[in-house]
C-alpha atoms as a PDB file:
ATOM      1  CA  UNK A   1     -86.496 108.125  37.756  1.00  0.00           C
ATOM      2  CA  UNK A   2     -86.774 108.735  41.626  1.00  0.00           C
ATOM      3  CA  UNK A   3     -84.085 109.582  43.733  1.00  0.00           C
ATOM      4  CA  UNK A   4     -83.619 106.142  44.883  1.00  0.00           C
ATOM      5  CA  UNK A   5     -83.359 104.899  42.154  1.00  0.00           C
ATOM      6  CA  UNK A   6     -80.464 107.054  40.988  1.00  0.00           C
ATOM      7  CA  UNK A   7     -78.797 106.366  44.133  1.00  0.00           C
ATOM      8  CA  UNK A   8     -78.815 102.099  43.992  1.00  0.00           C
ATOM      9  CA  UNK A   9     -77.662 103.076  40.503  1.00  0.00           C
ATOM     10  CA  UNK A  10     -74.955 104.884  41.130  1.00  0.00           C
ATOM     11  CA  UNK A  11     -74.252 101.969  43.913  1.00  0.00           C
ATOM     12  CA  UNK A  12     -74.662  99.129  41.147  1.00  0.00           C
ATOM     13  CA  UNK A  13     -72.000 101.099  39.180  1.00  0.00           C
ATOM     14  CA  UNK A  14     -69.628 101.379  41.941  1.00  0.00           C
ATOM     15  CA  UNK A  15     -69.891  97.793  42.567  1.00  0.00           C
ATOM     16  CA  UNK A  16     -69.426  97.143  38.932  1.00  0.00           C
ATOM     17  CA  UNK A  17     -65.710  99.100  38.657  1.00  0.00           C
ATOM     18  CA  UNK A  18     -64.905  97.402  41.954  1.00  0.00           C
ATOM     19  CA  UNK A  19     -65.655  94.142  40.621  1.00  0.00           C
ATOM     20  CA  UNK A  20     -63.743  94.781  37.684  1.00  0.00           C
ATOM     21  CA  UNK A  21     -60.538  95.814  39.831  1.00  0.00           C
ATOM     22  CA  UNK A  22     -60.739  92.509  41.791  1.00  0.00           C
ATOM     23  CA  UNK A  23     -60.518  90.535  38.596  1.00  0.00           C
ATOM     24  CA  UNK A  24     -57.516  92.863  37.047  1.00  0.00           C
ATOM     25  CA  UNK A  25     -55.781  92.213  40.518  1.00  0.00           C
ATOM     26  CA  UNK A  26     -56.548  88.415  40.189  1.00  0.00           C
ATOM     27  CA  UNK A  27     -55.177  87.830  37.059  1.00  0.00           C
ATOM     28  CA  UNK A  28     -52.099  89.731  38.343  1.00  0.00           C
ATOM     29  CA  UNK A  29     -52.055  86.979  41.240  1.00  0.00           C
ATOM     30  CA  UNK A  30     -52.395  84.143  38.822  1.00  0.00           C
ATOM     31  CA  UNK A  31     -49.567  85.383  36.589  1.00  0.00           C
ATOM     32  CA  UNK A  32     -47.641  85.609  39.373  1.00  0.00           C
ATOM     33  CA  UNK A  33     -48.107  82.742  41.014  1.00  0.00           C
ATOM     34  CA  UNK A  34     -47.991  80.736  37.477  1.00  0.00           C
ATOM     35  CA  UNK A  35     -44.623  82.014  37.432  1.00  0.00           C
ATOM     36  CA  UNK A  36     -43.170  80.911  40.688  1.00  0.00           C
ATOM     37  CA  UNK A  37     -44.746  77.881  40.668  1.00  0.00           C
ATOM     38  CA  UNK A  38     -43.154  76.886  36.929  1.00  0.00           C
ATOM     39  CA  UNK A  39     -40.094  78.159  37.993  1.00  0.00           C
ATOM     40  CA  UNK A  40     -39.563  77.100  41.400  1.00  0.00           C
ATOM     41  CA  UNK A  41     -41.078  73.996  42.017  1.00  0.00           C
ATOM     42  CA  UNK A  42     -41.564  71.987  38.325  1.00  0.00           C
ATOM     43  CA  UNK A  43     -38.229  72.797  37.090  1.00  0.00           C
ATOM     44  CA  UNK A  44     -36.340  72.992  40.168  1.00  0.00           C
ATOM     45  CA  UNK A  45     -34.282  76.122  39.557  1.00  0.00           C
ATOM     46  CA  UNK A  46     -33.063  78.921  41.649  1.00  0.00           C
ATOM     47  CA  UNK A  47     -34.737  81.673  40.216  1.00  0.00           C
ATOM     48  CA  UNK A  48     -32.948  85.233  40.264  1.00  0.00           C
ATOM     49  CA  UNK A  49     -34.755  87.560  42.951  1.00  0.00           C
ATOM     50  CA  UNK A  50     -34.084  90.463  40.461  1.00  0.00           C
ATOM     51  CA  UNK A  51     -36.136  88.719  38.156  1.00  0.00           C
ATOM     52  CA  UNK A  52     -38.728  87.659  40.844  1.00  0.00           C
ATOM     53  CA  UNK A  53     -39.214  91.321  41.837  1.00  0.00           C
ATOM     54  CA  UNK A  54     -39.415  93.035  38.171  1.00  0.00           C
ATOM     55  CA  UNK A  55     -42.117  90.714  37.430  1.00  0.00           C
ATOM     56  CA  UNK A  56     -44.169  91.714  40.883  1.00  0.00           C
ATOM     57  CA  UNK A  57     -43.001  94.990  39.563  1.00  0.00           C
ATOM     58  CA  UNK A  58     -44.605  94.872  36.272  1.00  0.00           C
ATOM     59  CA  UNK A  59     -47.515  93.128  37.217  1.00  0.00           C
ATOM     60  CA  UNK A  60     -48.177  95.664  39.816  1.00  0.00           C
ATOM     61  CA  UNK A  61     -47.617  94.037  42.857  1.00  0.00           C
ATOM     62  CA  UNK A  62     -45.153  95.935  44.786  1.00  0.00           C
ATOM     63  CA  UNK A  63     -44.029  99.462  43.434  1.00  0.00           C
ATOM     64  CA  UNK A  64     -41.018 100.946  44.502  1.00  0.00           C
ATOM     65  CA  UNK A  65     -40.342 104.136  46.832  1.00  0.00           C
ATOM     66  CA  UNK A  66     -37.808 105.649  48.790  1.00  0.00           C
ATOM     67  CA  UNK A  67     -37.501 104.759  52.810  1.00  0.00           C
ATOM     68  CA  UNK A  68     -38.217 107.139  54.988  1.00  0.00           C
ATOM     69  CA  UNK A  69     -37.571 107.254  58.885  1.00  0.00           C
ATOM     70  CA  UNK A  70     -40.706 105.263  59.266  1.00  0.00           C
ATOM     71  CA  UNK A  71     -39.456 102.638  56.933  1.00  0.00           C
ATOM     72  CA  UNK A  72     -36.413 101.791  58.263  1.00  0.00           C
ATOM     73  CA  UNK A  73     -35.863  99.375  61.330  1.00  0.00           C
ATOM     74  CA  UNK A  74     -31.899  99.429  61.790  1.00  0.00           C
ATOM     75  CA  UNK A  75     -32.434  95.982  64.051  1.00  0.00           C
ATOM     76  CA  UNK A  76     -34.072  93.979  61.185  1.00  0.00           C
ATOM     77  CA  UNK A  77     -33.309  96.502  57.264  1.00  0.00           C
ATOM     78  CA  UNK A  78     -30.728  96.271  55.428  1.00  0.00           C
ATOM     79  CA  UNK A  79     -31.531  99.917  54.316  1.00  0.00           C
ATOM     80  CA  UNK A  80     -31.346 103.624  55.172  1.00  0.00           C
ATOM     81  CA  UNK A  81     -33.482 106.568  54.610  1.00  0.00           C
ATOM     82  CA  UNK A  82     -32.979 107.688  50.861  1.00  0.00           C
ATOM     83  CA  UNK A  83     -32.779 104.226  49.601  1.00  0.00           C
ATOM     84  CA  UNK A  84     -34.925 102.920  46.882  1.00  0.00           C
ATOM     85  CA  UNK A  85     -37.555 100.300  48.771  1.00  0.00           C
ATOM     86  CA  UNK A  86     -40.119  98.352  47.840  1.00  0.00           C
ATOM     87  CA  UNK A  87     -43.445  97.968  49.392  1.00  0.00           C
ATOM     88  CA  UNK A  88     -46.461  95.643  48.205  1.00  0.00           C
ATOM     89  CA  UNK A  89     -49.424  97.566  46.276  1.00  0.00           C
ATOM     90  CA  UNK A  90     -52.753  98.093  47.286  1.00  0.00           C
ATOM     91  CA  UNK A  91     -52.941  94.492  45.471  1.00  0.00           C
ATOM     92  CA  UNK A  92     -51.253  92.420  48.434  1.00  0.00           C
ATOM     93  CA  UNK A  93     -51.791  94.545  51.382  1.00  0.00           C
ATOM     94  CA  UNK A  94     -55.286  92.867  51.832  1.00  0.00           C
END
């Protein structure tokens, strides 16, 4: 096996994991969306935030963290440094 061949190998298998990641992140999307969608708009309920964000949570769709100077906007948060935060995951950021 040549050199260049080894190489658009190792390419085909990057692609491969990536691809796999895309659909793991999709059917975190899906669940997420089914979710809101049931709760929100066919049964017409108020649905806890709390319960809103554990499931992004668990699904791994925002993770938490704790706000740092850069976080924190004292115009617009609600926050201060050493709070817990969260942020969206590689997932959402796009």
């Amino acid at each position: 096996m040549g050199e260049e061949t080894r190489v658009m190998l190792g390419e085909i298998d990057d692609l491969r994991k990536d691809c796999q990641q895309l659909q793991a992140d999709n059917e975190k999307l899906k669940e997420f969306a089914r979710y809101i969608i049931k709760t929100e708009c066919w049964f017409l309920s108020e649905q806890d935030g709390g319960t809103i964000q554990d499931l992004a949570e668990k699904l791994g769709l925002i993770e938490s963290c704790i706000a740092t100077e850069q976080d924190v906007d004292a115009e617009f948060d609600d926050y201060e440094v050493g709070d817990t935060i969260y942020k969206f995951t590689k997932t959402l950021k796009g």
